[in-house]
PDB file of N, CA and C in Angstrom:
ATOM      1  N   UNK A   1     134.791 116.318  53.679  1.00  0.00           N
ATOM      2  CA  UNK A   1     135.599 117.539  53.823  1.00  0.00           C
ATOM      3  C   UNK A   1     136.597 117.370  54.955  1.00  0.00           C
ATOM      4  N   UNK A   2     137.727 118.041  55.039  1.00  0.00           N
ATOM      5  CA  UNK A   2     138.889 117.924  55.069  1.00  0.00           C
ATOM      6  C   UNK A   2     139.481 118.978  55.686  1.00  0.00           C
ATOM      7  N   UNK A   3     139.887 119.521  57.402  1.00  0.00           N
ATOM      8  CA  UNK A   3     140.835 120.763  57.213  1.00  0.00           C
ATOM      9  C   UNK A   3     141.770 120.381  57.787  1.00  0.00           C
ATOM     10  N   UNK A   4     143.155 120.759  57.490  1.00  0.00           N
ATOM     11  CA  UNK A   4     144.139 120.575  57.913  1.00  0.00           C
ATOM     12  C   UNK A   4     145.131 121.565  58.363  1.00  0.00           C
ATOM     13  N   UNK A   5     145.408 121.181  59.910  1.00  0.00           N
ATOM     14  CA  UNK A   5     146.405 122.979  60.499  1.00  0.00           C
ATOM     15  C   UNK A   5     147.756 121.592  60.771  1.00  0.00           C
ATOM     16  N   UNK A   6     148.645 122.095  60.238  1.00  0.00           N
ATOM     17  CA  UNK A   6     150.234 121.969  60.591  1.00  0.00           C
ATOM     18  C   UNK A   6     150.813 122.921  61.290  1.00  0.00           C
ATOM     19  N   UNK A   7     151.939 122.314  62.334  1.00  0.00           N
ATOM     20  CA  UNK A   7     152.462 122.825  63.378  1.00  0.00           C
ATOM     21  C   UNK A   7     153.959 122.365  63.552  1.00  0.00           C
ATOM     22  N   UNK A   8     154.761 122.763  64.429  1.00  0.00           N
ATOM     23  CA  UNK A   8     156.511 122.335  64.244  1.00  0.00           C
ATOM     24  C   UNK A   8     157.745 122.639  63.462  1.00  0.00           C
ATOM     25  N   UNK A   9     156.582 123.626  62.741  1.00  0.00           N
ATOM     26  CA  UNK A   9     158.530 124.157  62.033  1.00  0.00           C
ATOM     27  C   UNK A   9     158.870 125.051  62.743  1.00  0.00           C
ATOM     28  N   UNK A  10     160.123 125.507  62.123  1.00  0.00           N
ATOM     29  CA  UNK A  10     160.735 125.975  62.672  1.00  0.00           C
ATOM     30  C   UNK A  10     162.069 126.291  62.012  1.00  0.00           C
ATOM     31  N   UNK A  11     163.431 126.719  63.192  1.00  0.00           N
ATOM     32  CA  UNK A  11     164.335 126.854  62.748  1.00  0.00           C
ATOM     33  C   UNK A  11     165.970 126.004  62.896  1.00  0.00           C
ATOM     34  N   UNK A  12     166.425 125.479  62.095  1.00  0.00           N
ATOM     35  CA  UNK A  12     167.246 124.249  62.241  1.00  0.00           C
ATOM     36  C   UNK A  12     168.761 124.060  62.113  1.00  0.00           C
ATOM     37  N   UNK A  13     169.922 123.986  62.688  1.00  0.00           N
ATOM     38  CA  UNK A  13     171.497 123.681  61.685  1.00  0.00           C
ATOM     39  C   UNK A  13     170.997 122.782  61.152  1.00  0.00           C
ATOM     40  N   UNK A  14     172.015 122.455  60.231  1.00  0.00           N
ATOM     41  CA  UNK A  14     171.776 121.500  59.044  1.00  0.00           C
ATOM     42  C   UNK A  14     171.937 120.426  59.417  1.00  0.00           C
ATOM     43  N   UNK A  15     171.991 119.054  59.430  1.00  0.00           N
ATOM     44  CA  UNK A  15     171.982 117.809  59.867  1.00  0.00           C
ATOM     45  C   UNK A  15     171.067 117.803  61.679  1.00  0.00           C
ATOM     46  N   UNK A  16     170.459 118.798  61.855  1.00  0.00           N
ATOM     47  CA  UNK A  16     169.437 118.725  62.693  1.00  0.00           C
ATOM     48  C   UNK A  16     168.147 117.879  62.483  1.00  0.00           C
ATOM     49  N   UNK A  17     167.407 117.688  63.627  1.00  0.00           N
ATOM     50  CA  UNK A  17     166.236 117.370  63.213  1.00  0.00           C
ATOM     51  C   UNK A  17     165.108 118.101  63.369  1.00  0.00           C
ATOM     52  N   UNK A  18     163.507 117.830  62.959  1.00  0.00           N
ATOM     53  CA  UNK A  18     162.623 118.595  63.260  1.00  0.00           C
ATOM     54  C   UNK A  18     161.311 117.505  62.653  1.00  0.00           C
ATOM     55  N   UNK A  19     160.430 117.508  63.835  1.00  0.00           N
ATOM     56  CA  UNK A  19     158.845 116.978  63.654  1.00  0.00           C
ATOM     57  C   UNK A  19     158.108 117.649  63.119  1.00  0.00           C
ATOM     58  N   UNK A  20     157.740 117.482  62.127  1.00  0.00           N
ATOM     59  CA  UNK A  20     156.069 118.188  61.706  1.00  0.00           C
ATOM     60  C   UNK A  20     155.080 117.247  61.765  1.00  0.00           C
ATOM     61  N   UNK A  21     153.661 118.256  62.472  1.00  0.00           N
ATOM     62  CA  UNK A  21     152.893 117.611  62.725  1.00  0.00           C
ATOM     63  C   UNK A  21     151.497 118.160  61.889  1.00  0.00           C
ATOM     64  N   UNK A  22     150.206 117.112  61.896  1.00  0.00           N
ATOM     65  CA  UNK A  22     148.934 117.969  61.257  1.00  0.00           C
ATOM     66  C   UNK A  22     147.786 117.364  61.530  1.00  0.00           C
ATOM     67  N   UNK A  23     146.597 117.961  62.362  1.00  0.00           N
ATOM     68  CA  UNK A  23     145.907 118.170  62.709  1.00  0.00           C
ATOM     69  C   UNK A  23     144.837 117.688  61.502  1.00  0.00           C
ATOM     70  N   UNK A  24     144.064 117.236  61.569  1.00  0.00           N
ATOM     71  CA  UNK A  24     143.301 116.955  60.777  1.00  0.00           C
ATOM     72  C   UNK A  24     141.381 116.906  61.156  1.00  0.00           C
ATOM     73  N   UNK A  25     140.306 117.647  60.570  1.00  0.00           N
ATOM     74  CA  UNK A  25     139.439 117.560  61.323  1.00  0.00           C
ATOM     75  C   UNK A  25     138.451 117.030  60.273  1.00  0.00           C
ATOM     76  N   UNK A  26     137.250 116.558  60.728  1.00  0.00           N
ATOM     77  CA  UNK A  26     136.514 115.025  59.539  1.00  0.00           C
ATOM     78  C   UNK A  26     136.342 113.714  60.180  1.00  0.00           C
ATOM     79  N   UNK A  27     135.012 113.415  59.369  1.00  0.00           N
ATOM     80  CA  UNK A  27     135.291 112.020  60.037  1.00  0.00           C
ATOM     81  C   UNK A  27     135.701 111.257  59.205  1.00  0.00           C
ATOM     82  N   UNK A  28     136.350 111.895  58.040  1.00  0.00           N
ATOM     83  CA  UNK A  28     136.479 110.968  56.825  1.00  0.00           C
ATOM     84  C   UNK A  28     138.311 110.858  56.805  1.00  0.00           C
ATOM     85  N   UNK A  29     138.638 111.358  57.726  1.00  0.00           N
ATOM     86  CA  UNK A  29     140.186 111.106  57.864  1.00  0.00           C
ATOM     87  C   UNK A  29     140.540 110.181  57.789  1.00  0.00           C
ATOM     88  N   UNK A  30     140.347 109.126  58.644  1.00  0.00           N
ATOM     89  CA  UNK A  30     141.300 107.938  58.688  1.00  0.00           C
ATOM     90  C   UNK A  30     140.793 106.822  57.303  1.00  0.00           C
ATOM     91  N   UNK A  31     139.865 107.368  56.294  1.00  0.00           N
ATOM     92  CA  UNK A  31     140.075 106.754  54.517  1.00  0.00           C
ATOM     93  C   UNK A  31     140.647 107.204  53.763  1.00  0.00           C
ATOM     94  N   UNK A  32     141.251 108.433  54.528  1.00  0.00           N
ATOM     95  CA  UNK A  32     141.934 109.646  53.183  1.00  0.00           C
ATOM     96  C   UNK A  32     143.568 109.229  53.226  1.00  0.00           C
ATOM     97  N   UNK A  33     144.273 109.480  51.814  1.00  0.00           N
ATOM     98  CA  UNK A  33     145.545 109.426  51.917  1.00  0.00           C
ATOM     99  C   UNK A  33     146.051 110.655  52.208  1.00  0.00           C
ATOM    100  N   UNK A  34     147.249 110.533  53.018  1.00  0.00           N
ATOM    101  CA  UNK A  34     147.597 111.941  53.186  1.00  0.00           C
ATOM    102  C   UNK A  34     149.130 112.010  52.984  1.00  0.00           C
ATOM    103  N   UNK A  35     149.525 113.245  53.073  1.00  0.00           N
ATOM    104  CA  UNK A  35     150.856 113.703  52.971  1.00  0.00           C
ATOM    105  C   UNK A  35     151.612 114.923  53.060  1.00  0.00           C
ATOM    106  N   UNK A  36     152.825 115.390  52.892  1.00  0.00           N
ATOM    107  CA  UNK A  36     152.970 116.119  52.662  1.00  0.00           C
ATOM    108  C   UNK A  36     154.118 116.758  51.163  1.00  0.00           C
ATOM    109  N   UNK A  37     154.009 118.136  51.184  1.00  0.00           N
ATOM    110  CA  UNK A  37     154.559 118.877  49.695  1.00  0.00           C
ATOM    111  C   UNK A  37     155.390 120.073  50.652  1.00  0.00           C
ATOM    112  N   UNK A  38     156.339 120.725  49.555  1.00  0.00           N
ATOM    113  CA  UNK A  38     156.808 121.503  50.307  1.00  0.00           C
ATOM    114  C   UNK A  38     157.673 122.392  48.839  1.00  0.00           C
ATOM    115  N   UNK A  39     157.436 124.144  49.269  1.00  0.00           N
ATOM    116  CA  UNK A  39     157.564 125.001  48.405  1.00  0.00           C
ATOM    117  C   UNK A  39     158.713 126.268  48.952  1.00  0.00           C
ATOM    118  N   UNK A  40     160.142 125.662  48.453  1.00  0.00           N
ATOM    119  CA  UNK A  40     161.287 126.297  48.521  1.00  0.00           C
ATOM    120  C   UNK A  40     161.081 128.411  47.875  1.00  0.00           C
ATOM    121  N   UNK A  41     161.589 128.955  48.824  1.00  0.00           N
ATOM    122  CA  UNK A  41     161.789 130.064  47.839  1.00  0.00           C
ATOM    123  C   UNK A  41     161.703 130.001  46.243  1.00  0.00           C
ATOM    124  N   UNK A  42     161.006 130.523  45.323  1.00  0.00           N
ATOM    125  CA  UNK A  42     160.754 130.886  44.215  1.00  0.00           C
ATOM    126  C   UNK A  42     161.246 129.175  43.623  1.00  0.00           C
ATOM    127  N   UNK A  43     160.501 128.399  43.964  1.00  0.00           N
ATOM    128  CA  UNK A  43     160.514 127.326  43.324  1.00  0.00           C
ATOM    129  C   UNK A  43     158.770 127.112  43.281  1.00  0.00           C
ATOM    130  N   UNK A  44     158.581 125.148  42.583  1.00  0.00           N
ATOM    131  CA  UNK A  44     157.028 125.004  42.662  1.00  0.00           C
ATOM    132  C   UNK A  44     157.018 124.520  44.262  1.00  0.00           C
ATOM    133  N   UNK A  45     156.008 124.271  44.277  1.00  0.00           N
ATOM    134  CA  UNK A  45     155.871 123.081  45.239  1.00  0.00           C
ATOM    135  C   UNK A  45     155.762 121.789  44.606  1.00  0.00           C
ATOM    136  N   UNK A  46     156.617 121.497  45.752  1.00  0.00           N
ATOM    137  CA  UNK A  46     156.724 119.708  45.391  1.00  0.00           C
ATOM    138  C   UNK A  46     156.284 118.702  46.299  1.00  0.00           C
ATOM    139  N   UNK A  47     156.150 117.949  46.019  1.00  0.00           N
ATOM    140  CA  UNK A  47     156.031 116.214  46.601  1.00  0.00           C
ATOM    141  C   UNK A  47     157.342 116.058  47.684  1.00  0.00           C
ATOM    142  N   UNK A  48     156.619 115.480  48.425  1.00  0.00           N
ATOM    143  CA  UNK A  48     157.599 115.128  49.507  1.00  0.00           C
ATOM    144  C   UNK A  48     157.279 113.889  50.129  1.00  0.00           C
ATOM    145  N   UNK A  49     156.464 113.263  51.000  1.00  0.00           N
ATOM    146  CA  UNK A  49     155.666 112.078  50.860  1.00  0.00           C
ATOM    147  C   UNK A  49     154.715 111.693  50.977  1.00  0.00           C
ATOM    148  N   UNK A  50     153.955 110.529  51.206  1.00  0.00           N
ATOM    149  CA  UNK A  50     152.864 110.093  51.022  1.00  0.00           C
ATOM    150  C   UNK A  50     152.625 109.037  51.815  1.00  0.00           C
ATOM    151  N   UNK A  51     151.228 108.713  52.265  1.00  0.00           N
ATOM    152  CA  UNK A  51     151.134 107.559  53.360  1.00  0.00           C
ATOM    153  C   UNK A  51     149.585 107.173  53.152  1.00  0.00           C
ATOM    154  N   UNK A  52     149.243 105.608  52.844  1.00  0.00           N
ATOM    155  CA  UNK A  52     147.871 105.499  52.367  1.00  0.00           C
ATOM    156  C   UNK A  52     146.899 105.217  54.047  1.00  0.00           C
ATOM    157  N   UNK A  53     145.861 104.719  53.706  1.00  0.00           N
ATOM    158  CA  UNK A  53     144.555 105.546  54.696  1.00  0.00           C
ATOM    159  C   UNK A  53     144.845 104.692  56.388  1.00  0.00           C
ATOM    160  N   UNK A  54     145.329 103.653  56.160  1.00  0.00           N
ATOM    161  CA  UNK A  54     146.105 102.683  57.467  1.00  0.00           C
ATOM    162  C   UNK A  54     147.547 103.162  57.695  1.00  0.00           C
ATOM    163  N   UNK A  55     148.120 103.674  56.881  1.00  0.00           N
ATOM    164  CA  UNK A  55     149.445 103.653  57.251  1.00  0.00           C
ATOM    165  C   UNK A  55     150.369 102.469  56.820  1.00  0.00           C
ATOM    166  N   UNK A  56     149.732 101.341  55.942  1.00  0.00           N
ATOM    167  CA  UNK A  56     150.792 100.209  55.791  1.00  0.00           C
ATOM    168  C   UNK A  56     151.615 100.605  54.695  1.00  0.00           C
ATOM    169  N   UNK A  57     151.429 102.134  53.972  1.00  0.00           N
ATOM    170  CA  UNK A  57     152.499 102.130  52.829  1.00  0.00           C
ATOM    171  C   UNK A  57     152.669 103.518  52.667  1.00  0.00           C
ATOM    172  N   UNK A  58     153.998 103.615  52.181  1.00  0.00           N
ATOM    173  CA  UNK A  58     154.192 105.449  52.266  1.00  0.00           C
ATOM    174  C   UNK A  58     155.433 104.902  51.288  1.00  0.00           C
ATOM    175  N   UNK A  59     155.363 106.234  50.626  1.00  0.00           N
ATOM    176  CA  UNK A  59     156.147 106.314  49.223  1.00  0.00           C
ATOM    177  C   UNK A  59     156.825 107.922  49.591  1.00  0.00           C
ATOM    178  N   UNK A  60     158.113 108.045  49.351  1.00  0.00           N
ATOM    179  CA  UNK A  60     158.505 109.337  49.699  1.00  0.00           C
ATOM    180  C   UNK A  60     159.783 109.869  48.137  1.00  0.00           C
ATOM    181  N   UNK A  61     159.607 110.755  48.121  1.00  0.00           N
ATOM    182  CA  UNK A  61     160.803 112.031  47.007  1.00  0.00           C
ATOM    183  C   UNK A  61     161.788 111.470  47.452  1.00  0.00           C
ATOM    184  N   UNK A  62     162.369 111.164  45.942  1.00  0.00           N
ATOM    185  CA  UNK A  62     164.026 110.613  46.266  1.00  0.00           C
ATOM    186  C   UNK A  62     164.840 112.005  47.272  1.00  0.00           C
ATOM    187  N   UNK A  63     164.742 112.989  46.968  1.00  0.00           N
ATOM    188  CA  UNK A  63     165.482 113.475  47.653  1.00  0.00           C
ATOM    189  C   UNK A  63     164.974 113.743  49.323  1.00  0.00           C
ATOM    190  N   UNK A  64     164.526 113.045  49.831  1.00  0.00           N
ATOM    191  CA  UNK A  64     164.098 113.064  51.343  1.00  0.00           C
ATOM    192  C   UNK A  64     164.135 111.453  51.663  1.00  0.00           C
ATOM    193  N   UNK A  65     164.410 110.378  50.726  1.00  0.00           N
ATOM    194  CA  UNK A  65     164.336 109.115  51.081  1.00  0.00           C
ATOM    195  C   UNK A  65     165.300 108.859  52.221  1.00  0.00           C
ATOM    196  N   UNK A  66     165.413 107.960  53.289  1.00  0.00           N
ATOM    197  CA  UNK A  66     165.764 108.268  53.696  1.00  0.00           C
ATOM    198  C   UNK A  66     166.273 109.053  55.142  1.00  0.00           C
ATOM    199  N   UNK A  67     166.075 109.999  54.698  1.00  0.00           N
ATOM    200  CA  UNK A  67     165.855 110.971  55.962  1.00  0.00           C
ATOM    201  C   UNK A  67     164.583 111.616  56.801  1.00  0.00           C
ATOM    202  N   UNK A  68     163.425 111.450  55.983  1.00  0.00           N
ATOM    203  CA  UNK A  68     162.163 111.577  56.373  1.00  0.00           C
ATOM    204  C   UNK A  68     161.663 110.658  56.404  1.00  0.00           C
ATOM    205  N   UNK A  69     160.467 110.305  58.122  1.00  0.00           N
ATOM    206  CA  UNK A  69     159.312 109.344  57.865  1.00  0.00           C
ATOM    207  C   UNK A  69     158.202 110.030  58.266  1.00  0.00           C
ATOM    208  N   UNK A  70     157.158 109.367  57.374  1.00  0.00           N
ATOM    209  CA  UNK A  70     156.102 109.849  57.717  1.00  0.00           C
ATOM    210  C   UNK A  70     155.210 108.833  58.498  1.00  0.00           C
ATOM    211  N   UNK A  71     154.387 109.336  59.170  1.00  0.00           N
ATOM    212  CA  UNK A  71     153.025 108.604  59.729  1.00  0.00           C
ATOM    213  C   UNK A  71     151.696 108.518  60.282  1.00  0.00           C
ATOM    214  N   UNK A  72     150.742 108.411  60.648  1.00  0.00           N
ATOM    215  CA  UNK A  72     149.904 108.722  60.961  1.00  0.00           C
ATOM    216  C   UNK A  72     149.052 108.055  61.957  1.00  0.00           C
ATOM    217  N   UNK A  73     148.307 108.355  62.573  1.00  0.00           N
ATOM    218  CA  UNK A  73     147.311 107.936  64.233  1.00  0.00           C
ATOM    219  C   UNK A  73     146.370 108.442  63.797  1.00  0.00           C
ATOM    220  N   UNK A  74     145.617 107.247  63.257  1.00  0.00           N
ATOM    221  CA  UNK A  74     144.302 107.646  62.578  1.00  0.00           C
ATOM    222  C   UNK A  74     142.910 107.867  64.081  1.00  0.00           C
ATOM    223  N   UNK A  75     143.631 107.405  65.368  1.00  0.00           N
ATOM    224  CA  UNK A  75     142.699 107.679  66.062  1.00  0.00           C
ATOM    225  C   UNK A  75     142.634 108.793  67.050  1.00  0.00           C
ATOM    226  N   UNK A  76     143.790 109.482  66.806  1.00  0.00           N
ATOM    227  CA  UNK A  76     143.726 111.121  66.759  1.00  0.00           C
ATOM    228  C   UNK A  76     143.510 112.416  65.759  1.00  0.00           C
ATOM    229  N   UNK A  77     143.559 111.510  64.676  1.00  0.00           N
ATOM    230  CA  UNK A  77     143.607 112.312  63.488  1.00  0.00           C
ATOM    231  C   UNK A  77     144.581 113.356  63.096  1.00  0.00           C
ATOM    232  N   UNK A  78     145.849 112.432  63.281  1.00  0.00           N
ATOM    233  CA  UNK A  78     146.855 113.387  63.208  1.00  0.00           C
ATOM    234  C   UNK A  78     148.135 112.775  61.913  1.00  0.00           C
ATOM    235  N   UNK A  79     148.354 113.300  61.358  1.00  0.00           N
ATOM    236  CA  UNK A  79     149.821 112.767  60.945  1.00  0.00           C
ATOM    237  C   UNK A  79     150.954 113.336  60.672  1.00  0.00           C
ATOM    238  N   UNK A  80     152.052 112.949  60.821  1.00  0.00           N
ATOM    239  CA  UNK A  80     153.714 113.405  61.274  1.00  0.00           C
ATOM    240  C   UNK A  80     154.567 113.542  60.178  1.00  0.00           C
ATOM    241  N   UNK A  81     155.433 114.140  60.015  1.00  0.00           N
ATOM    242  CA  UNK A  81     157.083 114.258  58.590  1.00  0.00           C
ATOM    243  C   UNK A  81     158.023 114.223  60.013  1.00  0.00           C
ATOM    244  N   UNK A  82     158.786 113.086  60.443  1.00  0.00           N
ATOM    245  CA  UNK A  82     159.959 112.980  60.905  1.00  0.00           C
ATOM    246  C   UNK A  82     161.019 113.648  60.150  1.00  0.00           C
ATOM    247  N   UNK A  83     161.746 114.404  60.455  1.00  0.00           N
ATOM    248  CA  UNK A  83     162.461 115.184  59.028  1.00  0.00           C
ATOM    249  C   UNK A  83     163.943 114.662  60.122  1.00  0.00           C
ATOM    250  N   UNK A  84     164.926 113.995  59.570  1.00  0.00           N
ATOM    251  CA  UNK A  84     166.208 114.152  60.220  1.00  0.00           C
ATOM    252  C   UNK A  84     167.918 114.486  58.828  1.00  0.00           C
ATOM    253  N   UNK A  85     168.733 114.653  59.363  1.00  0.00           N
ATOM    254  CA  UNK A  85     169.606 114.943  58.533  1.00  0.00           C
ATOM    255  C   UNK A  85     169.165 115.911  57.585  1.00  0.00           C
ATOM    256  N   UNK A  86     168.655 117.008  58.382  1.00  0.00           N
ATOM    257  CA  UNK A  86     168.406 118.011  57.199  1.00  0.00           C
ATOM    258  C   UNK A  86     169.308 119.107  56.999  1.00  0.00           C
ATOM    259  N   UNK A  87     169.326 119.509  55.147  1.00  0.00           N
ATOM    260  CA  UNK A  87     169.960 119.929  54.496  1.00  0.00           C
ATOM    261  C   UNK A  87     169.774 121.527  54.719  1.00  0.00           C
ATOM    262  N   UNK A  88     170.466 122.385  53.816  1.00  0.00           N
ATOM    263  CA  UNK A  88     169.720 124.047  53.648  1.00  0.00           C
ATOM    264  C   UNK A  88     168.460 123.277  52.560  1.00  0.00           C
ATOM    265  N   UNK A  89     168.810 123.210  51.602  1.00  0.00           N
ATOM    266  CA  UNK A  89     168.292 122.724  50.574  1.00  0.00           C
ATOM    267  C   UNK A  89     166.467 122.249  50.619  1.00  0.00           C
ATOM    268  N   UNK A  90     166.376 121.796  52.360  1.00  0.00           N
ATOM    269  CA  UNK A  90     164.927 121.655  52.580  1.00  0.00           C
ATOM    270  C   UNK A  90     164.546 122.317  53.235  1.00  0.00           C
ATOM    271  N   UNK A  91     164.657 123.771  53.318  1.00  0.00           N
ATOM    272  CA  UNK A  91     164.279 124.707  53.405  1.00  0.00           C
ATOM    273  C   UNK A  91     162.723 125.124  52.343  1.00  0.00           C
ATOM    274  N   UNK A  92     161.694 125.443  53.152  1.00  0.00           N
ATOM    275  CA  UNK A  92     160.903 125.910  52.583  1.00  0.00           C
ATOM    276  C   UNK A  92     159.493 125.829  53.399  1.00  0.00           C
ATOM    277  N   UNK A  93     158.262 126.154  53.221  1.00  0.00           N
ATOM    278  CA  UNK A  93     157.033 125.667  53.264  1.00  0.00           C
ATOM    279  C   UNK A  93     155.929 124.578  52.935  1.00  0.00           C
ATOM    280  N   UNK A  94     155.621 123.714  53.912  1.00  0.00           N
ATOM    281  CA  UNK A  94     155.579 122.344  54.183  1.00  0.00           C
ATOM    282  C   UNK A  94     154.593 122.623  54.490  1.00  0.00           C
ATOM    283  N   UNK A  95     153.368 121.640  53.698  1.00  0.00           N
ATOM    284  CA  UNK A  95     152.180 121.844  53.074  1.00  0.00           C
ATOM    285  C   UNK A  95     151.294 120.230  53.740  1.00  0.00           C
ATOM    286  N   UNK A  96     150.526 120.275  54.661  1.00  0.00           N
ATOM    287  CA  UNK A  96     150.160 119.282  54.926  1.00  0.00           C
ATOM    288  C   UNK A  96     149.326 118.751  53.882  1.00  0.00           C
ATOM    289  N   UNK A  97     148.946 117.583  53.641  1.00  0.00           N
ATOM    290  CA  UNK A  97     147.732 117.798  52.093  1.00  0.00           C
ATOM    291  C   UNK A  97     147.038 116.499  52.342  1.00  0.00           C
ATOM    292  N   UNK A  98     145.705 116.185  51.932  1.00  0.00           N
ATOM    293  CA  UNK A  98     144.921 114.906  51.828  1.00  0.00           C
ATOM    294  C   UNK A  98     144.377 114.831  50.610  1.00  0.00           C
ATOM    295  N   UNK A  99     144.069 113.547  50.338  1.00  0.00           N
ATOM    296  CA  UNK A  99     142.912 113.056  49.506  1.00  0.00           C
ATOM    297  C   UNK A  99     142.247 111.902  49.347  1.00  0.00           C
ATOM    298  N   UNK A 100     141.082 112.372  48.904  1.00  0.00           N
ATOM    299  CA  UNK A 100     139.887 110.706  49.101  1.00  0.00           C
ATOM    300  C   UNK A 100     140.240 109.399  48.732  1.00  0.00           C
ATOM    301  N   UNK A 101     141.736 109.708  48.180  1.00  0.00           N
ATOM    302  CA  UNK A 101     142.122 108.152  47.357  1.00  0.00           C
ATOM    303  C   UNK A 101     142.614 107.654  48.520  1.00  0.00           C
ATOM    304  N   UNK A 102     142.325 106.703  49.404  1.00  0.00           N
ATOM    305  CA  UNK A 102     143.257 105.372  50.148  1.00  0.00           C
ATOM    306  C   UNK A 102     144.802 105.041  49.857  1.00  0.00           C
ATOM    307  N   UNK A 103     145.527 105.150  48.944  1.00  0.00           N
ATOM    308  CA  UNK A 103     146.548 104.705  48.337  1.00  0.00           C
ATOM    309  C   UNK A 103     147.392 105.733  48.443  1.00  0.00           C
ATOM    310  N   UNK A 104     147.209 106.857  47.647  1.00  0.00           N
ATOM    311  CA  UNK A 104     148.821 107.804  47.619  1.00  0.00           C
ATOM    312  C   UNK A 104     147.813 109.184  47.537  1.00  0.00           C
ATOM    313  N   UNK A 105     148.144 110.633  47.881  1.00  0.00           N
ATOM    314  CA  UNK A 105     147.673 111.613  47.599  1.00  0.00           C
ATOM    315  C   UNK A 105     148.090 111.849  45.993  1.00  0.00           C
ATOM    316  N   UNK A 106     147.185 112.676  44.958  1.00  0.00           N
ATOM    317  CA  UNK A 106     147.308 113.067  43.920  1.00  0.00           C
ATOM    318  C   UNK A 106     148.830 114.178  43.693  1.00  0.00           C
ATOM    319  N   UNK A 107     148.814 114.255  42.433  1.00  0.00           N
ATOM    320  CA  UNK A 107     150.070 115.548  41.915  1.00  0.00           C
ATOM    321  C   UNK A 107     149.342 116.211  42.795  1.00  0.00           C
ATOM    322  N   UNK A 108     148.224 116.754  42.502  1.00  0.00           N
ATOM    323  CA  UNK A 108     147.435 117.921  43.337  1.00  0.00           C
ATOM    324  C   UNK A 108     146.278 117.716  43.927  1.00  0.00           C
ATOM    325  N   UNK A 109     146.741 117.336  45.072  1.00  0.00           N
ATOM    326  CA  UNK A 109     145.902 117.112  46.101  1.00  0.00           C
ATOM    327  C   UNK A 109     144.806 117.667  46.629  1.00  0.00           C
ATOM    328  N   UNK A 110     143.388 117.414  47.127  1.00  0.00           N
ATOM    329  CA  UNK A 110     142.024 117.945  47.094  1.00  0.00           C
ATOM    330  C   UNK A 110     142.683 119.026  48.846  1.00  0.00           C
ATOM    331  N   UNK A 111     142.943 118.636  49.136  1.00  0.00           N
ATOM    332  CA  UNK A 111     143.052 119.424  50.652  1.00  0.00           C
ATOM    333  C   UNK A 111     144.489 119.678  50.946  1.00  0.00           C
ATOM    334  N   UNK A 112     143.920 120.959  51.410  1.00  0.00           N
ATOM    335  CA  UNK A 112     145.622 121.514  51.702  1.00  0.00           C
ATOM    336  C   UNK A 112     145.767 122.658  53.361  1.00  0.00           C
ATOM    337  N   UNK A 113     146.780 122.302  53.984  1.00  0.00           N
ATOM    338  CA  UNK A 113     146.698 123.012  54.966  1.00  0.00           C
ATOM    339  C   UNK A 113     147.271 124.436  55.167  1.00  0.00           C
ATOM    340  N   UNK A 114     147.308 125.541  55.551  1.00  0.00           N
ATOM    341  CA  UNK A 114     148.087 126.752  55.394  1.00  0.00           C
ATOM    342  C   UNK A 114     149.522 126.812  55.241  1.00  0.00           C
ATOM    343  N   UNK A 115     150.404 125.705  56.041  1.00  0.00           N
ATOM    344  CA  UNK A 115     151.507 125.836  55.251  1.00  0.00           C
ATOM    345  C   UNK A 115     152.211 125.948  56.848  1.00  0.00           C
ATOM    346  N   UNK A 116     153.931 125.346  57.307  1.00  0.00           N
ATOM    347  CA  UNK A 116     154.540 125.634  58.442  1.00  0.00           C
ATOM    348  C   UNK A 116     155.978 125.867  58.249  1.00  0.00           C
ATOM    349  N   UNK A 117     156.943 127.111  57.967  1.00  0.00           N
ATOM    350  CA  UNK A 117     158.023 127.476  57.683  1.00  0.00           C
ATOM    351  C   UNK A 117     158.921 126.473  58.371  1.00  0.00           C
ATOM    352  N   UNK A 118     159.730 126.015  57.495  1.00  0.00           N
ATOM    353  CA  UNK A 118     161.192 124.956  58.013  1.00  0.00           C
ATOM    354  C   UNK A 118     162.521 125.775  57.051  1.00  0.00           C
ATOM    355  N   UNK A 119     163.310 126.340  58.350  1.00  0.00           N
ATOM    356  CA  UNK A 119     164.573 126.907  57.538  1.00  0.00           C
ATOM    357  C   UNK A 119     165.629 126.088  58.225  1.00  0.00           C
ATOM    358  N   UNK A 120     166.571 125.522  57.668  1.00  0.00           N
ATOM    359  CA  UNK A 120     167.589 124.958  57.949  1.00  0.00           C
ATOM    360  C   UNK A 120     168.670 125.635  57.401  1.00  0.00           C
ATOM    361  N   UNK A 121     169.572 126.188  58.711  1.00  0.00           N
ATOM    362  CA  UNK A 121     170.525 126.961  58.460  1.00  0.00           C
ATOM    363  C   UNK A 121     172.143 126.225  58.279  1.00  0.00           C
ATOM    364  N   UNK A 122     173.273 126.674  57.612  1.00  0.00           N
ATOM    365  CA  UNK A 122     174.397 125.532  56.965  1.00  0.00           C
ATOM    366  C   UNK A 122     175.745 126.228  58.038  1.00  0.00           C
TER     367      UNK A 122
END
């Protein structure tokens, strides 16, 4: 088991930057893949990226390639969304998320954190 609190949003101009961060509590963290998703006004939530249980591979949404990195300190149990050059467009609620797979988090991921508002203003 798995909880996850995210922290760092906030409010942004556009080609600003902004850290998100997430807390992670377990001792089963540093095998879990983690990542994050993120849910625009009256859209789904989506995929945003992904980072397997070391950190040697992360796969990210074409539309954040790029401009977001992700990472993680498995011996704090924490992991990060570097967000830079951001748009209005990534505007929304940014969803920390894990799962037991090593490799990539699922479409729908077993763990999910409450969620940390990012508005980027144009």
């Amino acid at each position: 088991q798995v909880q996850l609190v995210e922290s760092g949003g906030g409010l942004v101009q556009a080609g600003g930057s902004l850290r998100l961060s997430c807390a992670a509590s377990g001792r089963t963290f540093s095998s879990y893949a983690m990542g994050w998703f993120r849910q625009a006004p009256g859209k789904e939530r989506e995929f945003v990226a992904t980072i397997n249980w070391n950190g040697g591979s992360t796969y990210y949404a074409e539309s954040v390639k790029g401009r977001f990195t992700i990472s993680r300190d498995n011996a704090k149990n924490t992991v990060s969304l570097q967000m830079s050059s951001l748009k209005p467009e990534d505007t929304g609620v940014y969803y920390c998320v894990g799962d037991s797979s090593r490799t990539k988090v699922a479409a729908t991921p077993a763990y999910w954190g409450q969620g940390t508002q990012v508005t980027v203003s144009s």
